[in-house]
N, C-alpha and C. Protein backbone atom coordinates (compact mmCIF):
# COMPACT_ATOMS: atom_id res chain seq x y z
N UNK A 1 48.72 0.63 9.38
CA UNK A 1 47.63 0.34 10.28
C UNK A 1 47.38 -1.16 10.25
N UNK A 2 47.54 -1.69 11.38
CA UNK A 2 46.78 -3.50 11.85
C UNK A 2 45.85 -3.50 11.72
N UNK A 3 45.20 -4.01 10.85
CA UNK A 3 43.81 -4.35 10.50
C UNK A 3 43.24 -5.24 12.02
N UNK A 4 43.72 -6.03 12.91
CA UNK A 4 43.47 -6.45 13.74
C UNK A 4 43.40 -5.38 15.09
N UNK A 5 44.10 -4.49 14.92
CA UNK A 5 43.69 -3.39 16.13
C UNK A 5 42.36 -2.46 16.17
N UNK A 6 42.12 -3.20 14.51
CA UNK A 6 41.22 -1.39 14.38
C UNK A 6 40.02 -1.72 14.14
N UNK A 7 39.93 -3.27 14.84
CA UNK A 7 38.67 -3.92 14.63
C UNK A 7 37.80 -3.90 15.82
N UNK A 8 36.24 -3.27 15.76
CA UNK A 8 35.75 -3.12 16.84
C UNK A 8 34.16 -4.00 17.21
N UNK A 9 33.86 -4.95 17.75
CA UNK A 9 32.50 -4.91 17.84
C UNK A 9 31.53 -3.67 18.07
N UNK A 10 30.04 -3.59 17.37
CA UNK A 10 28.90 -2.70 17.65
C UNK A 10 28.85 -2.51 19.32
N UNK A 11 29.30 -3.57 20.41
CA UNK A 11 28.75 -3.34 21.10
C UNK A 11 29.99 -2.38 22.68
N UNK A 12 31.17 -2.57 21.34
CA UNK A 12 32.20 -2.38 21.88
C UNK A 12 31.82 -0.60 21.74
N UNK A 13 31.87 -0.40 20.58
CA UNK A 13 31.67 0.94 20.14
C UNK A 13 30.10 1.83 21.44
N UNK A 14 29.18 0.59 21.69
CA UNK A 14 28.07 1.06 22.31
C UNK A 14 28.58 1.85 23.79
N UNK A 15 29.62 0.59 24.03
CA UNK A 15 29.88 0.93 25.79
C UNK A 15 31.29 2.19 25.91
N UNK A 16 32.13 2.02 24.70
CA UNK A 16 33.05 2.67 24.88
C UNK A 16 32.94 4.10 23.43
N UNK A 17 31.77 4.73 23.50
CA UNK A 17 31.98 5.81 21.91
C UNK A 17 32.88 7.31 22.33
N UNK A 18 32.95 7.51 23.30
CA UNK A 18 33.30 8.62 23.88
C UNK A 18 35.18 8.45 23.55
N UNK A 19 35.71 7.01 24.18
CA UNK A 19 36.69 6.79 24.38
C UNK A 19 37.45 6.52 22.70
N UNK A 20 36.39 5.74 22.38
CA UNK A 20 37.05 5.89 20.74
C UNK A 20 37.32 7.13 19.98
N UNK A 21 36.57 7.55 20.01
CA UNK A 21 36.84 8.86 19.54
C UNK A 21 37.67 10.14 19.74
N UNK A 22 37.99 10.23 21.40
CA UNK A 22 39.15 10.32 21.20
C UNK A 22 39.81 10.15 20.57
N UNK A 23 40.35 8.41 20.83
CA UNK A 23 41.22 8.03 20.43
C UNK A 23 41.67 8.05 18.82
N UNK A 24 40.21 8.31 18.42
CA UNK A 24 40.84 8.66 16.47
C UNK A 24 40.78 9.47 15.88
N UNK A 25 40.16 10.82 17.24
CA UNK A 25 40.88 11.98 17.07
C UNK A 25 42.31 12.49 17.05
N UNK A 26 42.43 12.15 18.18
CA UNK A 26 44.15 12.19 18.43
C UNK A 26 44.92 11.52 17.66
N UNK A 27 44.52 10.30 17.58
CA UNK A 27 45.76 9.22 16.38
C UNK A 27 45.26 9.15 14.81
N UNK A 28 44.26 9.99 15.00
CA UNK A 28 43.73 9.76 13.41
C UNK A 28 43.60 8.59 12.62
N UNK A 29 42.60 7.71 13.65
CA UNK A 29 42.59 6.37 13.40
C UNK A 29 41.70 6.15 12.88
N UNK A 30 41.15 5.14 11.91
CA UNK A 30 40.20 4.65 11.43
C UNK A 30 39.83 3.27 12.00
N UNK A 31 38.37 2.81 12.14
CA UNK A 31 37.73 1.44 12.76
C UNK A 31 37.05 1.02 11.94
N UNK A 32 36.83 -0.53 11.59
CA UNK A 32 36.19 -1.07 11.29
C UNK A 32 35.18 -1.56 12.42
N UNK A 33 33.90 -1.25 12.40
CA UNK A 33 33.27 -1.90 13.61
C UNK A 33 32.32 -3.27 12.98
N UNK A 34 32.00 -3.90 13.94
CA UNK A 34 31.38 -5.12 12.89
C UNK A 34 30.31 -5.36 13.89
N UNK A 35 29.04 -5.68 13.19
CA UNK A 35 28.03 -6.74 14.17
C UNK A 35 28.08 -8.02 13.41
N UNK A 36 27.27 -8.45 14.77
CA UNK A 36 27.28 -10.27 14.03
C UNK A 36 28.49 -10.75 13.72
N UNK A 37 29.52 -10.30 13.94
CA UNK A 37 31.15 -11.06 13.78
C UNK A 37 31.30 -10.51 12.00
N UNK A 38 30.17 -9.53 11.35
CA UNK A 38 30.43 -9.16 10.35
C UNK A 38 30.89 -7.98 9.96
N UNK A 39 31.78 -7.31 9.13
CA UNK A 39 31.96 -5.60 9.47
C UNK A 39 31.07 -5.13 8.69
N UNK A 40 30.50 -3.99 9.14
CA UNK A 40 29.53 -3.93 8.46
C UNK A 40 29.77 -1.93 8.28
N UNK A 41 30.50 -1.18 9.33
CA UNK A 41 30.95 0.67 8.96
C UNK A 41 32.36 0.51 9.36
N UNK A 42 32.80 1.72 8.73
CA UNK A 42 33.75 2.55 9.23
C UNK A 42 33.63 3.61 10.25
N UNK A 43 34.68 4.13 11.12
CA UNK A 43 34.15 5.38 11.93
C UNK A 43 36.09 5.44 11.78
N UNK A 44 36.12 6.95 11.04
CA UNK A 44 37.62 7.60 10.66
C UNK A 44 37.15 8.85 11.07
N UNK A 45 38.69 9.23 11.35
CA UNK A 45 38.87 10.94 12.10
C UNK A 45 38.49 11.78 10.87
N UNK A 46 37.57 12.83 10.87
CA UNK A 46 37.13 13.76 10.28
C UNK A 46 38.13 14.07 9.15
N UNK A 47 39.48 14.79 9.89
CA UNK A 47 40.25 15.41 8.84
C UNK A 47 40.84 14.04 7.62
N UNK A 48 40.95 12.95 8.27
CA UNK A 48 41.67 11.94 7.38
C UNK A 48 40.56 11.82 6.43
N UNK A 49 39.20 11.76 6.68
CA UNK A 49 38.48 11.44 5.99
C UNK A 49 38.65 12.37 4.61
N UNK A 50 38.59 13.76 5.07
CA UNK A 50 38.45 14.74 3.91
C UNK A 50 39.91 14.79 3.46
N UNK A 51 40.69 14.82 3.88
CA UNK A 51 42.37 14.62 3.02
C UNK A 51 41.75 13.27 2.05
N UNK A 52 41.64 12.12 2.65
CA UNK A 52 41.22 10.96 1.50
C UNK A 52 40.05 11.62 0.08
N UNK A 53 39.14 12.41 0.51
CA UNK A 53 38.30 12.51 0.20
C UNK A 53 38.84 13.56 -1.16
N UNK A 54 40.19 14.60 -0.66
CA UNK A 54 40.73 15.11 -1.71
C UNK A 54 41.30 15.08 -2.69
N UNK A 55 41.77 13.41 -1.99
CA UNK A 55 43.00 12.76 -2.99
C UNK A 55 42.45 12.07 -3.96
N UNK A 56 41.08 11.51 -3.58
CA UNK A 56 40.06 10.76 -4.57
C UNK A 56 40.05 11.97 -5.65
N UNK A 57 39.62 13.06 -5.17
CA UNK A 57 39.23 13.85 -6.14
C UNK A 57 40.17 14.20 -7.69
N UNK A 58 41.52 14.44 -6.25
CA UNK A 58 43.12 14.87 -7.31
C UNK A 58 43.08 13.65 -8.51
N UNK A 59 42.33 12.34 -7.71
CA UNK A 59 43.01 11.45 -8.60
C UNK A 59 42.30 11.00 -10.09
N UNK A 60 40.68 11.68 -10.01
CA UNK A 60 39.90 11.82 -10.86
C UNK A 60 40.05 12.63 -11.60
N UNK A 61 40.64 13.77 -11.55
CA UNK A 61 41.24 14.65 -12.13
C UNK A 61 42.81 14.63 -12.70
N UNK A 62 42.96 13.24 -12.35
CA UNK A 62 44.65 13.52 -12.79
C UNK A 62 43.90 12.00 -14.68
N UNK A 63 43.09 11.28 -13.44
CA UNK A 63 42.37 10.22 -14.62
C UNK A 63 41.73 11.09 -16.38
N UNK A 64 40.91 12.00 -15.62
CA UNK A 64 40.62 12.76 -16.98
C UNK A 64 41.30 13.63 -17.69
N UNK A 65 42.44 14.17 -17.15
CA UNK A 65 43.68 14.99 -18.07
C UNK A 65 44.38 13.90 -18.74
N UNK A 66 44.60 14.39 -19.78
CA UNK A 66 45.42 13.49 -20.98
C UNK A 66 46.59 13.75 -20.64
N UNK A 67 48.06 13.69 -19.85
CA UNK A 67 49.00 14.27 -19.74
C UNK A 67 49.92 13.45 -20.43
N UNK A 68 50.63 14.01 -21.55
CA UNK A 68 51.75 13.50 -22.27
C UNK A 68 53.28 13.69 -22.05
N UNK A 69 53.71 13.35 -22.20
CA UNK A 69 54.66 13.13 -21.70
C UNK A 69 55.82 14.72 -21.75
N UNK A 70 55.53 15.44 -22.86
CA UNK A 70 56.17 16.21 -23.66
C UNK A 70 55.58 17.93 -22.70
N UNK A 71 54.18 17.23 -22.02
CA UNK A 71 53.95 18.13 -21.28
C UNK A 71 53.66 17.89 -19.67
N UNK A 72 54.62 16.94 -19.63
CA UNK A 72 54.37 17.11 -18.17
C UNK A 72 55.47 17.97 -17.26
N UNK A 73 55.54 18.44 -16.34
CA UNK A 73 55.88 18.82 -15.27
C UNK A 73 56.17 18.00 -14.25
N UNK A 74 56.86 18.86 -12.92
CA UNK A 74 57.19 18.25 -11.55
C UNK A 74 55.89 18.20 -11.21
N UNK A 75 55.90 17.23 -10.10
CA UNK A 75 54.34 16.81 -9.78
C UNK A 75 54.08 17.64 -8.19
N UNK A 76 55.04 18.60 -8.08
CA UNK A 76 54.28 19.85 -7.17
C UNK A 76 53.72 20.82 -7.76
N UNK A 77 53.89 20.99 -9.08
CA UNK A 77 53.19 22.32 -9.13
C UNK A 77 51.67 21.57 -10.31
N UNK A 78 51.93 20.34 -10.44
CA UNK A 78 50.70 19.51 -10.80
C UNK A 78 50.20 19.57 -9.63
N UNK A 79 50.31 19.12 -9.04
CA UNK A 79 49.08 19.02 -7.54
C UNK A 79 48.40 20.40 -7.10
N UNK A 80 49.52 21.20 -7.11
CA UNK A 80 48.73 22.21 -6.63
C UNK A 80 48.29 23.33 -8.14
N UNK A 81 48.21 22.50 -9.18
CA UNK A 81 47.34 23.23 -9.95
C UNK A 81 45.93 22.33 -10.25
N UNK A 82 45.75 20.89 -9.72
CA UNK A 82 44.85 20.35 -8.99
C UNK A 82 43.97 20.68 -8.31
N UNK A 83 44.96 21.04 -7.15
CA UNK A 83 44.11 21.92 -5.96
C UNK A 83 43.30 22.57 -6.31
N UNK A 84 43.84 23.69 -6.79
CA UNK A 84 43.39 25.26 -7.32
C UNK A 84 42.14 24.67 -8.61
N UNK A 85 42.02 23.64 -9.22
CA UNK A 85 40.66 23.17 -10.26
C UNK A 85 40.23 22.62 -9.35
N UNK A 86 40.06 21.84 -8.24
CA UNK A 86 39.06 20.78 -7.17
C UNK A 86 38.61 22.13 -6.39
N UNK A 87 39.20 22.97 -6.11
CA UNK A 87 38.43 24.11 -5.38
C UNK A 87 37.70 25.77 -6.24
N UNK A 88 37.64 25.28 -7.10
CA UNK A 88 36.93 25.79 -8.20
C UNK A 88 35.80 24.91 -8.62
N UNK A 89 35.62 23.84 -8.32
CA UNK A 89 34.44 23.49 -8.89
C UNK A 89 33.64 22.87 -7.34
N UNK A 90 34.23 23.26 -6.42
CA UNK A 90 33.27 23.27 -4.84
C UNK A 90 32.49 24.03 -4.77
């Protein structure tokens, strides 16, 4: 992602919200919008948000397991024994 494409003025977002959104529905885009020439939110497609929002989680959970070396595994059936603890404690 161009950090220069995905940059929007407040007032850009005012005249055009309908059209953005689309647009980061469909492309699953994320914006920085800025007032005052400052950025000041984000506005990201729903699902990207919560995939990010999962991976934060996986990754807090991968931070507090001690995994040694002697017991680790392939990192598919780590993830999805991840999964299966992040949706146990929802």
């Amino acid at each position: 992602m161009k950090l220069s494409e995905s940059v929007k003025s407040i007032s850009y977002l005012k005249a055009n919200a309908a059209n953005l959104i689309d647009e980061i529905n469909k492309h699953q885009k994320t914006f920085v919008i800025t007032q005052n020439g400052e950025a000041k939110v984000v506005v990201q497609d729903i699902k990207m948000y919560e995939k990010m929002q999962d991976t934060m989680a996986m990754l807090k959970l991968l931070a507090m397991t001690n995994i040694k070396s002697k017991d680790a595994v392939n990192i598919k059936s780590t993830f999805n024994s991840l999964r299966k603890e992040l949706k146990s404690l929802q």
